[in-house]
N, C-alpha and C. Protein backbone atom coordinates (compact mmCIF):
# COMPACT_ATOMS: atom_id res chain seq x y z
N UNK A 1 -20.22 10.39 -4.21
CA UNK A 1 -19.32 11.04 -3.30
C UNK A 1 -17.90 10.97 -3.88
N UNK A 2 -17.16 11.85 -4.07
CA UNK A 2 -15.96 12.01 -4.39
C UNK A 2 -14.82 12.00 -2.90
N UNK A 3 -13.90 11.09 -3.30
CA UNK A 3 -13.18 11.11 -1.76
C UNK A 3 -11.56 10.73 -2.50
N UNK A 4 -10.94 10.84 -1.35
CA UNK A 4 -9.31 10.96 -1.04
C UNK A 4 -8.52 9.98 -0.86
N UNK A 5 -7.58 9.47 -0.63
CA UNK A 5 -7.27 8.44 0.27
C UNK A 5 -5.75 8.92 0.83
N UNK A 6 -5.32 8.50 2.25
CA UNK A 6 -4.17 9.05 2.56
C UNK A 6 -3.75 7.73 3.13
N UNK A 7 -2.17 7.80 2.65
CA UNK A 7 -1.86 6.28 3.10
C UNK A 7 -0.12 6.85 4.01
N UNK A 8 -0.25 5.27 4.29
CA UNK A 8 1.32 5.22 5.18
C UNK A 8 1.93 4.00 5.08
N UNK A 9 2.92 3.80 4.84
CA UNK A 9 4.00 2.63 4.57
C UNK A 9 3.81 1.99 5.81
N UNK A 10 4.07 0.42 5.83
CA UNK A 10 4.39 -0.39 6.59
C UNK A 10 5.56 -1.24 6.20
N UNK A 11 6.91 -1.21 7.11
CA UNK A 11 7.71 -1.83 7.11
C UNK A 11 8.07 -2.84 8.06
N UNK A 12 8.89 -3.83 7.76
CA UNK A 12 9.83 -4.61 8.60
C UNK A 12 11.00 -4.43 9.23
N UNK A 13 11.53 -5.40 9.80
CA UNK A 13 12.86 -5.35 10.83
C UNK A 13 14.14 -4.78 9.95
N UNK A 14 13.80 -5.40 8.46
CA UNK A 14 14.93 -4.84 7.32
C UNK A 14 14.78 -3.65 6.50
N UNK A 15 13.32 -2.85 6.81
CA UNK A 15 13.79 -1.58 6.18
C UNK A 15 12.32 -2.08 5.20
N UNK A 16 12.33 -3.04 4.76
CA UNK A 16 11.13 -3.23 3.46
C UNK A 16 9.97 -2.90 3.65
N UNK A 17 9.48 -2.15 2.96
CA UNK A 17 8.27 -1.91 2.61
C UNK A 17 7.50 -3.09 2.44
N UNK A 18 6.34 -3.58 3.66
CA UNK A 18 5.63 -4.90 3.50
C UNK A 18 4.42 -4.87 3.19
N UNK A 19 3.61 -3.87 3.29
CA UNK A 19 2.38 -3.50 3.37
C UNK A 19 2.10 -1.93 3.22
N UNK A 20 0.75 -1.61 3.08
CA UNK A 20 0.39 -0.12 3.39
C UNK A 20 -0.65 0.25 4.46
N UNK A 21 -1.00 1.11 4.85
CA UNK A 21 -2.03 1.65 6.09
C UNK A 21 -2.73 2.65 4.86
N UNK A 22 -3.88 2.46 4.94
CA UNK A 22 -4.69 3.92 3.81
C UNK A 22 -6.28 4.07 4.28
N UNK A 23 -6.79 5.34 4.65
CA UNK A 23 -7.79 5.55 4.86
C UNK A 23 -8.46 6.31 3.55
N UNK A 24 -9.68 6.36 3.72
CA UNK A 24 -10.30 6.99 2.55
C UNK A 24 -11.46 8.12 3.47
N UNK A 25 -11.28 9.09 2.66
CA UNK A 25 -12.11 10.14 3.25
C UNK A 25 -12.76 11.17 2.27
N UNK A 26 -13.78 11.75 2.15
CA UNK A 26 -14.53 12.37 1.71
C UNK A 26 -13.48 14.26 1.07
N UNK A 27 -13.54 14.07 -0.51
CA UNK A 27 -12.87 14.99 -0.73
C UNK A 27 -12.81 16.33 0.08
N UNK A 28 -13.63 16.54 1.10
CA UNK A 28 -14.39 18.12 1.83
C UNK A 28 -13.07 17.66 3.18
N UNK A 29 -12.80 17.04 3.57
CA UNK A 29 -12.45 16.42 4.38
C UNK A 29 -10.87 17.32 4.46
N UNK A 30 -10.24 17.67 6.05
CA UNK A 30 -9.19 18.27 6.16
C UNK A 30 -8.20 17.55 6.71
N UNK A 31 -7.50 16.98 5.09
CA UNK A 31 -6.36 15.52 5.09
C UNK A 31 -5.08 16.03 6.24
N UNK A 32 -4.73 17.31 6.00
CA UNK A 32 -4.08 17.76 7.58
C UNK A 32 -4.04 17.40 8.65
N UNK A 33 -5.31 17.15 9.18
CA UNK A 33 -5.60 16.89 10.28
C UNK A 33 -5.47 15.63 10.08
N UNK A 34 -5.45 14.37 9.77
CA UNK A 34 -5.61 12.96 9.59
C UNK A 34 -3.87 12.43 9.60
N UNK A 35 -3.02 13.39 8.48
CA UNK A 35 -2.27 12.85 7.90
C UNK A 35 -0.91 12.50 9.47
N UNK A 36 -1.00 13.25 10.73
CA UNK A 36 -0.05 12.75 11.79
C UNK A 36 -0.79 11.37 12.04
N UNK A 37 -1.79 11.01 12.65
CA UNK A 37 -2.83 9.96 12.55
C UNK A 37 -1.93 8.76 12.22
N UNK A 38 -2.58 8.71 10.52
CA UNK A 38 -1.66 7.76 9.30
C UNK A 38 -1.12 7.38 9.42
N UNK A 39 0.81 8.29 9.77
CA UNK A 39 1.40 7.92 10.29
C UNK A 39 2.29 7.51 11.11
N UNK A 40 1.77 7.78 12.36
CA UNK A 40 1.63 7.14 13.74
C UNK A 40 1.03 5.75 13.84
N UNK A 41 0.43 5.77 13.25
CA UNK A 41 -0.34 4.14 12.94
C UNK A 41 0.76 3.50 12.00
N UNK A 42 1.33 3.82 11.38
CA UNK A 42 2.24 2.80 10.69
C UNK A 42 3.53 2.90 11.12
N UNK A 43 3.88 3.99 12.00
CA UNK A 43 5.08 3.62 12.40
C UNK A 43 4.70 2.98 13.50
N UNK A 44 3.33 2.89 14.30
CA UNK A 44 3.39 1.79 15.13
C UNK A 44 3.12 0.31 14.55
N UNK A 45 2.48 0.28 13.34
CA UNK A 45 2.66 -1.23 13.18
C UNK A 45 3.73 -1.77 12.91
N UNK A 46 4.36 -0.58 12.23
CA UNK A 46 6.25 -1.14 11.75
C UNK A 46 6.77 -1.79 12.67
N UNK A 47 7.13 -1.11 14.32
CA UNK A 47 7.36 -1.23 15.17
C UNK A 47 7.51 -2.39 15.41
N UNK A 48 6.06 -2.59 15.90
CA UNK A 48 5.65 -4.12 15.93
C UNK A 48 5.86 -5.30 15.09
N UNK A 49 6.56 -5.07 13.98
CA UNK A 49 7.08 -5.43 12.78
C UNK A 49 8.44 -5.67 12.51
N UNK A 50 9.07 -4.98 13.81
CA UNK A 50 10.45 -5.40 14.11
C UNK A 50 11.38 -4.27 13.42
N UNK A 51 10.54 -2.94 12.86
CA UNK A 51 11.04 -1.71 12.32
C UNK A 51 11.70 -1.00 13.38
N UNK A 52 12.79 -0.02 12.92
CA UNK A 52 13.67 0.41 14.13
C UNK A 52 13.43 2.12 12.70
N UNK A 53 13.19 3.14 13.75
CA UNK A 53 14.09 4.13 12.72
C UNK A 53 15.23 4.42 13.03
N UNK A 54 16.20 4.84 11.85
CA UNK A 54 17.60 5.36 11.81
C UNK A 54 18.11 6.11 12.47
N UNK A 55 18.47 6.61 13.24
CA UNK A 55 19.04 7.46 14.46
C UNK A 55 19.11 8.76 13.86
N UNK A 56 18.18 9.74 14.03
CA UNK A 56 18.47 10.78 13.53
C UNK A 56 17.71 11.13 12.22
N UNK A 57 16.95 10.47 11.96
CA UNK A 57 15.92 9.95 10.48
C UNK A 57 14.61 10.85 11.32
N UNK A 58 14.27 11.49 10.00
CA UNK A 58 13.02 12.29 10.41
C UNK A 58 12.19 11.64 9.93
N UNK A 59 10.97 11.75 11.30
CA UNK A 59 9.42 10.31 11.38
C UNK A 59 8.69 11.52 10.85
């Protein structure tokens, strides 16, 4: 099987990049549809991570 992977940054309270979020999916697969998903999931773990976005910073 040939497949994809689509990932999303996880940050902290300071902006750093601490981790990543990445799913893997089957090359046939419509990464479009997944990729709001991704990251929504990492800007909620950021969150929780003590991440703030920038006022006016496009999510």
């Amino acid at each position: 099987m040939i497949t994809k992977s689509i990932a999303a940054p996880i940050r902290d309270a300071t902006n750093t990049v601490i981790a990543a979020l990445s799913i893997v999916v089957p090359v046939e697969t419509d990464s479009r549809t997944l990729i709001p998903a991704v990251r929504a999931a990492g800007h909620g773990i950021s969150r929780a991570m003590g991440w703030r976005p920038a006022k006016g910073a496009r999510r």
